[in-house]
N, C-alpha and C. Protein backbone atom coordinates (compact mmCIF):
# COMPACT_ATOMS: atom_id res chain seq x y z
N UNK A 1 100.77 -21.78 54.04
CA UNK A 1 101.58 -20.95 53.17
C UNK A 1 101.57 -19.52 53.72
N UNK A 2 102.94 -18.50 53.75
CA UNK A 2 102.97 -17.70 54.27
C UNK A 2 102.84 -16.55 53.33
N UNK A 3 102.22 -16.20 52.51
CA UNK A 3 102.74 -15.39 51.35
C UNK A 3 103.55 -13.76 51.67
N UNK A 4 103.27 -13.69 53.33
CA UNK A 4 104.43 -12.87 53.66
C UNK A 4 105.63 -12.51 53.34
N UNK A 5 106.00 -13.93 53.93
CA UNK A 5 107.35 -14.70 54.51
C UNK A 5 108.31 -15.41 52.81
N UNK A 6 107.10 -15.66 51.95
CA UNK A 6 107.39 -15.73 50.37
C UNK A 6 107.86 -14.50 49.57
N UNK A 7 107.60 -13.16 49.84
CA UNK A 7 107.76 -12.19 49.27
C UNK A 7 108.95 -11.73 49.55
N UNK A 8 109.40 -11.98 50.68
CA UNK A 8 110.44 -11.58 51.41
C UNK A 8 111.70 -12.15 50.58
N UNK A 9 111.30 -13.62 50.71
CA UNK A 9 112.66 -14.63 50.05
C UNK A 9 112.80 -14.37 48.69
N UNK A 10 111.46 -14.10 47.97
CA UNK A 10 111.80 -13.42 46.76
C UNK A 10 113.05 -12.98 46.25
N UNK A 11 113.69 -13.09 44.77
CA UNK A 11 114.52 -12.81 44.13
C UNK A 11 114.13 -12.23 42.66
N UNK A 12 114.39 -11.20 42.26
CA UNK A 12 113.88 -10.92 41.32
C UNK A 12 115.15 -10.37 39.76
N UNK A 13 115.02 -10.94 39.23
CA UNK A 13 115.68 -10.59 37.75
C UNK A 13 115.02 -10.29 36.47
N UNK A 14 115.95 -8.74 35.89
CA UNK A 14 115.33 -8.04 34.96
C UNK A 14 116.01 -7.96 33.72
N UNK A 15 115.32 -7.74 32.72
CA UNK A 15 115.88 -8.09 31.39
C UNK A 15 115.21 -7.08 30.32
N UNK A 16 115.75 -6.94 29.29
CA UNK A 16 114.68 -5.87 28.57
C UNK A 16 113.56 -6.74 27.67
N UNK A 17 112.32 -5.88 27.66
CA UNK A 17 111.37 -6.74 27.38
C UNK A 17 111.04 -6.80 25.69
N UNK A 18 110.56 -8.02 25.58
CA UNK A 18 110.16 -8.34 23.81
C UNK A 18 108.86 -7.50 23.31
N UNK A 19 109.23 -7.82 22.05
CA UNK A 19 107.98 -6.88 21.54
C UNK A 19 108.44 -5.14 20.83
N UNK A 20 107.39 -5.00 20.46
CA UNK A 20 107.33 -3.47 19.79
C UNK A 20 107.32 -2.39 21.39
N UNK A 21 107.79 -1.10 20.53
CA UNK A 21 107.69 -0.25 21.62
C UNK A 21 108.54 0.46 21.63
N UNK A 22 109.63 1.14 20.80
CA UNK A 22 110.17 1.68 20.33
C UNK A 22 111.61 1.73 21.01
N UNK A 23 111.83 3.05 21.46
CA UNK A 23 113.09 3.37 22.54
C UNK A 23 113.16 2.83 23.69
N UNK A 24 111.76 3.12 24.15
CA UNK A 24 111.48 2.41 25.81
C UNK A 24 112.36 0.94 25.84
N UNK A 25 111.49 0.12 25.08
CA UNK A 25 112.16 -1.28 24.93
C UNK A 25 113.60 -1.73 25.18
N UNK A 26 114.37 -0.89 23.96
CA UNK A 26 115.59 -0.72 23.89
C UNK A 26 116.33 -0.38 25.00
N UNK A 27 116.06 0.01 25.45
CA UNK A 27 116.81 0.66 26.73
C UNK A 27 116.64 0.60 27.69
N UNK A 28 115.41 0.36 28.57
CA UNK A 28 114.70 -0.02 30.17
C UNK A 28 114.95 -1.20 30.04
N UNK A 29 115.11 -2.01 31.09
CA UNK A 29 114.81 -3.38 31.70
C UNK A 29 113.43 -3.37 32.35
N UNK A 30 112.10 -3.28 31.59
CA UNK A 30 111.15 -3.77 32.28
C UNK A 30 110.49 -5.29 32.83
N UNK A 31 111.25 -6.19 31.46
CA UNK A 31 110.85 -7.39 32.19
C UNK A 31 111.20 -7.86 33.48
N UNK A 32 110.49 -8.26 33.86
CA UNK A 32 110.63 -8.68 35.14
C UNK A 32 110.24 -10.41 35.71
N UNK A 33 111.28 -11.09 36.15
CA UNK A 33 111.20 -12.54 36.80
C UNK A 33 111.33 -12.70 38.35
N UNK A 34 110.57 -12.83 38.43
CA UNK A 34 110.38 -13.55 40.36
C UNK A 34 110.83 -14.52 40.41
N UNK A 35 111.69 -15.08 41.14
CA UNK A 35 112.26 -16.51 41.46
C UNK A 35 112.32 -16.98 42.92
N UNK A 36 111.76 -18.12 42.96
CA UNK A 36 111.34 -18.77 44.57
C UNK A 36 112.01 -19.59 44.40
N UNK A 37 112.87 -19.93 45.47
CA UNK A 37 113.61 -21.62 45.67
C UNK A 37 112.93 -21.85 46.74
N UNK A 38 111.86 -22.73 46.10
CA UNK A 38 111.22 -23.88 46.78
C UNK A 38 111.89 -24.18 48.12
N UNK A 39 112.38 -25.10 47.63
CA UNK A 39 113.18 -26.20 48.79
C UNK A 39 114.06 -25.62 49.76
N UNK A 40 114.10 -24.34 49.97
CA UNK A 40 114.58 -23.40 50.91
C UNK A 40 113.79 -22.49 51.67
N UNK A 41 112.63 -22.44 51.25
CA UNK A 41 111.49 -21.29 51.66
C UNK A 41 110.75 -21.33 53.38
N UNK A 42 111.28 -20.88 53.87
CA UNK A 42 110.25 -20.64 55.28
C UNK A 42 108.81 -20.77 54.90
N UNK A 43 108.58 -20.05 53.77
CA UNK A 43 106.88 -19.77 53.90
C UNK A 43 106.17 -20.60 53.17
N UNK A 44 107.02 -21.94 53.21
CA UNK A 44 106.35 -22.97 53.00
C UNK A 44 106.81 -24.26 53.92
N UNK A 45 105.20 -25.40 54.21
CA UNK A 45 106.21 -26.16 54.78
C UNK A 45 106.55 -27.49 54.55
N UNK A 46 106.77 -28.38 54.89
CA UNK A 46 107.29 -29.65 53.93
C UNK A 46 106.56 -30.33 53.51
N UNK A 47 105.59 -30.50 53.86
CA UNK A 47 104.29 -30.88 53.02
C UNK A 47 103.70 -30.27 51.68
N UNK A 48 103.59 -28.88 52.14
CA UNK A 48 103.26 -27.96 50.82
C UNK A 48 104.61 -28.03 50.08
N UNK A 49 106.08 -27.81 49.98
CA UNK A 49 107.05 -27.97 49.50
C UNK A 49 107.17 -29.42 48.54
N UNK A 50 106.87 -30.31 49.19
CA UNK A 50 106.16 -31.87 48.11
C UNK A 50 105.02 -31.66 46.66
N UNK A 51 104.12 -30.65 47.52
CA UNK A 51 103.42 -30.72 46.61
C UNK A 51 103.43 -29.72 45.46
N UNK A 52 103.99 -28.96 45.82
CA UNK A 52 104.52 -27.54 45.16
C UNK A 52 105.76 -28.14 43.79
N UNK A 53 106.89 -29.31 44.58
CA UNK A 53 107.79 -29.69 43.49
C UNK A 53 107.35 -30.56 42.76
N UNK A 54 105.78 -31.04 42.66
CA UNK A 54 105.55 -32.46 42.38
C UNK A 54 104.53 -31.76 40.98
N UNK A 55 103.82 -30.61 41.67
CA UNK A 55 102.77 -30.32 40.96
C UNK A 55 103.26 -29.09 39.68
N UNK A 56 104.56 -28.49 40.09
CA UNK A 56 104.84 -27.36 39.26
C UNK A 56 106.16 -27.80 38.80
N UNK A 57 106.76 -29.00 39.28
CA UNK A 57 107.91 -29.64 38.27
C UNK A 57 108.32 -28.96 36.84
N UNK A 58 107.29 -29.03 36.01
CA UNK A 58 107.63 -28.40 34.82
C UNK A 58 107.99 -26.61 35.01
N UNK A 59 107.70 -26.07 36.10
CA UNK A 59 108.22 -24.79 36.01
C UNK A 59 109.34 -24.47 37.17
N UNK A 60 109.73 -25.16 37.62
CA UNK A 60 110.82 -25.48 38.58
C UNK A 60 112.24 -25.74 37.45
N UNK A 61 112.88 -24.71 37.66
CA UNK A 61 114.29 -24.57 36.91
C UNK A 61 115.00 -26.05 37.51
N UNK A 62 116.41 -26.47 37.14
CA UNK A 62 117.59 -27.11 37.48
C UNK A 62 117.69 -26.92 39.14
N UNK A 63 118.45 -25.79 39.11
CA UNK A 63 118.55 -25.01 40.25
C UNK A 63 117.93 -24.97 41.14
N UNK A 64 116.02 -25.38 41.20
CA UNK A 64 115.43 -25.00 41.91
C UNK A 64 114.52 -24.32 42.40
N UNK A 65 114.66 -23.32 41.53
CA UNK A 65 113.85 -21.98 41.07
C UNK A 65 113.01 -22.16 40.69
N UNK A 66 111.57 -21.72 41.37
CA UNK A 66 110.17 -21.37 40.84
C UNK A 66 110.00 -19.95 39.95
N UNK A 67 109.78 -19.89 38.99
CA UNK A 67 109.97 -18.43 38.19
C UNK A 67 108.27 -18.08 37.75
N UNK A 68 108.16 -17.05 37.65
CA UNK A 68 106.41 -16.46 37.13
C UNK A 68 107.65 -14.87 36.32
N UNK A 69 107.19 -14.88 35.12
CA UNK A 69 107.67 -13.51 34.48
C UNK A 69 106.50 -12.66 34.11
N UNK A 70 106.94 -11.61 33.94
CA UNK A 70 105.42 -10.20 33.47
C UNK A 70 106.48 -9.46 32.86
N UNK A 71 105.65 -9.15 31.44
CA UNK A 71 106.51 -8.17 30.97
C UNK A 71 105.00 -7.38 30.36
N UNK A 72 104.10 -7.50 30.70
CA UNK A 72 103.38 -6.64 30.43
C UNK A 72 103.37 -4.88 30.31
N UNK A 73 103.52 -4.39 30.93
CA UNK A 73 103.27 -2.92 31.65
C UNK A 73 104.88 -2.27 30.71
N UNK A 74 105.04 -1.28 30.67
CA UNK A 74 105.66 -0.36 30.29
C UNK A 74 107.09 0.11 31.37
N UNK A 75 106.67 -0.18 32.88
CA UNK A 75 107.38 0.04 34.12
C UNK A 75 107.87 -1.03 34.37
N UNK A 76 108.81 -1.26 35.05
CA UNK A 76 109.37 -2.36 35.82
C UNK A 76 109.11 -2.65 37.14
N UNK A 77 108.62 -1.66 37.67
CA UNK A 77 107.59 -1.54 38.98
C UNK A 77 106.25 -2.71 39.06
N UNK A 78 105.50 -1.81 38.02
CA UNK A 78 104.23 -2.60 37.89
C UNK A 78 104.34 -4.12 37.52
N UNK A 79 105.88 -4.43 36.37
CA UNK A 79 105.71 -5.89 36.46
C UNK A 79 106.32 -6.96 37.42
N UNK A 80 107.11 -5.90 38.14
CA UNK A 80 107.45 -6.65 39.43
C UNK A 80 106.22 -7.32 40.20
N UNK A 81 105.18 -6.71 40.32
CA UNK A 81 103.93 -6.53 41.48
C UNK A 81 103.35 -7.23 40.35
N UNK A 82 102.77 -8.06 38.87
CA UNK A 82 102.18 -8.66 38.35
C UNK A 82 103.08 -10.09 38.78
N UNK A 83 104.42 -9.84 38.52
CA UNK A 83 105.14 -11.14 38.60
C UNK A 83 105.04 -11.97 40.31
N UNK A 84 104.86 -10.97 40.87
CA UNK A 84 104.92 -11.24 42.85
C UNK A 84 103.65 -12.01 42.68
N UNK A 85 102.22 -11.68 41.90
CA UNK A 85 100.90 -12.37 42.03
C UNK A 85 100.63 -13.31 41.20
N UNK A 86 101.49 -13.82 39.96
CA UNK A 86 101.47 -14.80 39.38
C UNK A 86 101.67 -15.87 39.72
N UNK A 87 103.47 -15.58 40.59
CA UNK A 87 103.91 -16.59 40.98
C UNK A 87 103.08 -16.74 42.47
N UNK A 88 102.51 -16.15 43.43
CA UNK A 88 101.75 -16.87 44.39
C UNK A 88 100.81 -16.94 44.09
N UNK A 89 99.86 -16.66 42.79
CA UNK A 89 98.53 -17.25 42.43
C UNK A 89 99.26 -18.83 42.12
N UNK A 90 100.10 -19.10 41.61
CA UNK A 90 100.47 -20.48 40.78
C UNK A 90 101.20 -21.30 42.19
N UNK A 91 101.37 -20.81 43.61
CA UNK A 91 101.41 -21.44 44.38
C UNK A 91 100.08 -21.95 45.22
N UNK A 92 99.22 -21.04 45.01
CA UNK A 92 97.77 -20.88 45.44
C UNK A 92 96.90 -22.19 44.71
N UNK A 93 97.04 -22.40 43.65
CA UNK A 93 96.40 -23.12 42.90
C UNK A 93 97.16 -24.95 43.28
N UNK A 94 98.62 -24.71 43.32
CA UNK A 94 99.30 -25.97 43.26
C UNK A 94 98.80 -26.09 44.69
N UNK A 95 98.57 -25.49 46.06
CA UNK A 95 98.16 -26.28 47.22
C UNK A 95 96.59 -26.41 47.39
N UNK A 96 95.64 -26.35 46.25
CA UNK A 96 94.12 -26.31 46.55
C UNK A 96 93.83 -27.76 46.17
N UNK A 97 93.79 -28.54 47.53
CA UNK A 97 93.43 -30.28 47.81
C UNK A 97 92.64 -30.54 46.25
N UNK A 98 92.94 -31.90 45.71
CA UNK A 98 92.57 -32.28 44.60
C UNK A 98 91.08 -33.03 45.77
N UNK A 99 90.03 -33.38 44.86
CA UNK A 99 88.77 -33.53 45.69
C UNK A 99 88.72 -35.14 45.54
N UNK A 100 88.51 -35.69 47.22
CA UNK A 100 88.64 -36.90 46.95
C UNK A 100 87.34 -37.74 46.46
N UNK A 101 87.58 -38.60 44.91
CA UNK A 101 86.62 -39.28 43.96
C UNK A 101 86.18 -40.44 45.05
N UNK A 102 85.13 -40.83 44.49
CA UNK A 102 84.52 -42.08 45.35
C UNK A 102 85.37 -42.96 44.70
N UNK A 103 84.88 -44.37 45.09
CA UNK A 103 85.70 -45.66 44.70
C UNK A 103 84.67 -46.33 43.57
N UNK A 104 84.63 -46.58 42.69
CA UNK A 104 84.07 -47.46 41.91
C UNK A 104 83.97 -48.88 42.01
N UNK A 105 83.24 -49.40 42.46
CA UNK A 105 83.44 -50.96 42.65
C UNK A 105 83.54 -51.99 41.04
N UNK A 106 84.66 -52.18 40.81
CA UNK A 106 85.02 -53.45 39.85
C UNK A 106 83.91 -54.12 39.68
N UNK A 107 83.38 -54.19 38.12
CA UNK A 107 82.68 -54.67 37.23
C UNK A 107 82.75 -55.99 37.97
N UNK A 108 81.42 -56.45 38.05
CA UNK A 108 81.21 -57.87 38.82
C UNK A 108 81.05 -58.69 37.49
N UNK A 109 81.41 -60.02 37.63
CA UNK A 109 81.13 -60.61 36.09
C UNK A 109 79.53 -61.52 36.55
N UNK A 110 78.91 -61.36 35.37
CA UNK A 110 77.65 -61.35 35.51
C UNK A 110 77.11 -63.06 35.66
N UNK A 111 76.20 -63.48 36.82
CA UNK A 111 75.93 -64.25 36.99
C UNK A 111 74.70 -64.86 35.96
N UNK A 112 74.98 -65.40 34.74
CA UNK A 112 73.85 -65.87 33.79
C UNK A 112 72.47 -66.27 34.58
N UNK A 113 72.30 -67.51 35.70
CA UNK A 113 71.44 -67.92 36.12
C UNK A 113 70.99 -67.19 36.78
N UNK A 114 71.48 -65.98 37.87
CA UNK A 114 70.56 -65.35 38.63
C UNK A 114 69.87 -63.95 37.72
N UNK A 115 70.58 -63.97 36.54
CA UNK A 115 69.57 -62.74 35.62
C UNK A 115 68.51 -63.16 34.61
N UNK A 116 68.80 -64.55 34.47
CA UNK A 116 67.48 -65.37 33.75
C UNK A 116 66.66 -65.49 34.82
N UNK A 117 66.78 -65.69 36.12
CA UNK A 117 65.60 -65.84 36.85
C UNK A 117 65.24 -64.71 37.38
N UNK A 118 65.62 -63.57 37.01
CA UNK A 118 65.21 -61.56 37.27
C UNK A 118 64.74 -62.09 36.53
N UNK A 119 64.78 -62.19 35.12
CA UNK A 119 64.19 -61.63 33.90
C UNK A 119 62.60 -62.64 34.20
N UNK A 120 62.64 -64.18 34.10
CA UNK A 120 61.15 -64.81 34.15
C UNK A 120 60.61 -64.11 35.42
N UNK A 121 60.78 -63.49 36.26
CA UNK A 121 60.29 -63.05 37.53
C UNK A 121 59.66 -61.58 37.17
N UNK A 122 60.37 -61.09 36.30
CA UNK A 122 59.98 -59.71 35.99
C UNK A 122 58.44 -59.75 34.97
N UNK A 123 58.91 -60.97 33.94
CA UNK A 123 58.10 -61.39 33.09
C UNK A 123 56.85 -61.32 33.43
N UNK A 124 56.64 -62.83 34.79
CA UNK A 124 55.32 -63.05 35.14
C UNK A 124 54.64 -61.77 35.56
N UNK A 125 55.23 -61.02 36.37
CA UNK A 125 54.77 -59.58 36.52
C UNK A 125 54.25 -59.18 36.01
N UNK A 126 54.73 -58.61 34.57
CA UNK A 126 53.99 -57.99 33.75
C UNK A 126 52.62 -58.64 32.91
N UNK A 127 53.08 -59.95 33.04
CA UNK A 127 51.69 -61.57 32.11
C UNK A 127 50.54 -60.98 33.62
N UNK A 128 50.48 -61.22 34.66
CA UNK A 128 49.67 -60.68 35.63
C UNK A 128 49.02 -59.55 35.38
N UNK A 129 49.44 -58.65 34.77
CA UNK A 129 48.88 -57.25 34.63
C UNK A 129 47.89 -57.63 33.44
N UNK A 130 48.39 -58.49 32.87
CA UNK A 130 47.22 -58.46 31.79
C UNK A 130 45.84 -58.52 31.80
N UNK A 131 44.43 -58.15 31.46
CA UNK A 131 43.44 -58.53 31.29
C UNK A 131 43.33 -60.33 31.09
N UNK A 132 42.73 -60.68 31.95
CA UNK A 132 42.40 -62.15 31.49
C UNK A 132 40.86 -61.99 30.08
N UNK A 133 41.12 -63.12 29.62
CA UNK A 133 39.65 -62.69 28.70
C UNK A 133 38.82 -64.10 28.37
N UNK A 134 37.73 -64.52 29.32
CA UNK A 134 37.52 -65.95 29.49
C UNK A 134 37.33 -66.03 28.08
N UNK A 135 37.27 -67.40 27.83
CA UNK A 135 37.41 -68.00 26.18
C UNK A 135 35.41 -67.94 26.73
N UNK A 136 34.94 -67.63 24.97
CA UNK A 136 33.50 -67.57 24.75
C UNK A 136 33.19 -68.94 24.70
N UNK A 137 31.89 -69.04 24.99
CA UNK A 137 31.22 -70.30 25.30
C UNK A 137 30.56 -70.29 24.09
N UNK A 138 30.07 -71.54 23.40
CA UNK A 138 29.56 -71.82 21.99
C UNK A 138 28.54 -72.46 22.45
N UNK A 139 27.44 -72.17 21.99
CA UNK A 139 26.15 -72.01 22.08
C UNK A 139 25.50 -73.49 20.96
């Protein structure tokens, strides 16, 4: 991933932002949307592009469009530069390898006769440990 070469292709659209805040609100366009088209991007490559449409599907517009919005900040500056690190933190995360699980081996179905003969085997074991206690002799 190039996050260079991502910033570059960047597209960004502004809107005025929700919330309280008086005049500012009303009148600035601070919100701010970053939009990546995937499936066009140099600074990704077709491998990461698979996993990127597979894993962030739900935030992948019609169109194509990867979007991250910030309307935090008061400026449209600053939420430009929150929205630029959202959306490549949320590319960052969609290419970090899922960790490969061991294999579980399928429940064996249990052989009755060879665990009755664990079990008397285990048994005598423990009858061995016992104190013997000769029987008293009667006088």
């Amino acid at each position: 991933m190039d996050t260079q070469q991502i910033q570059k292709e960047l597209k960004f659209r502004t809107s005025r932002s929700s919330g309280s805040g008086g005049q500012n609100v009303n009148k600035v366009e601070t919100r701010v949307e970053a939009l990546l088209e995937v499936s066009t991007s140099e600074g990704l490559n077709e491998e990461e592009k698979a996993i990127v449409a597979t894993k962030l599907a739900s935030r992948i517009s019609k169109e194509g469009l990867l979007s991250a919005v910030s309307q935090e900040s008061r400026t449209q500056q600053s939420n430009r530069e929150k929205a630029i690190k959202k959306l490549l933190s949320l590319l960052e995360t969609a290419l970090i390898p899922e960790p490969e699980r061991e294999e579980v081996p399928e429940r064996l179905v249990a052989n009755p006769r060879k665990r009755k003969k664990a079990k008397a085997v285990q048994s005598e074991k423990k009858a061995a440990r016992k104190k013997i206690i000769p029987p008293k002799e009667e006088d």
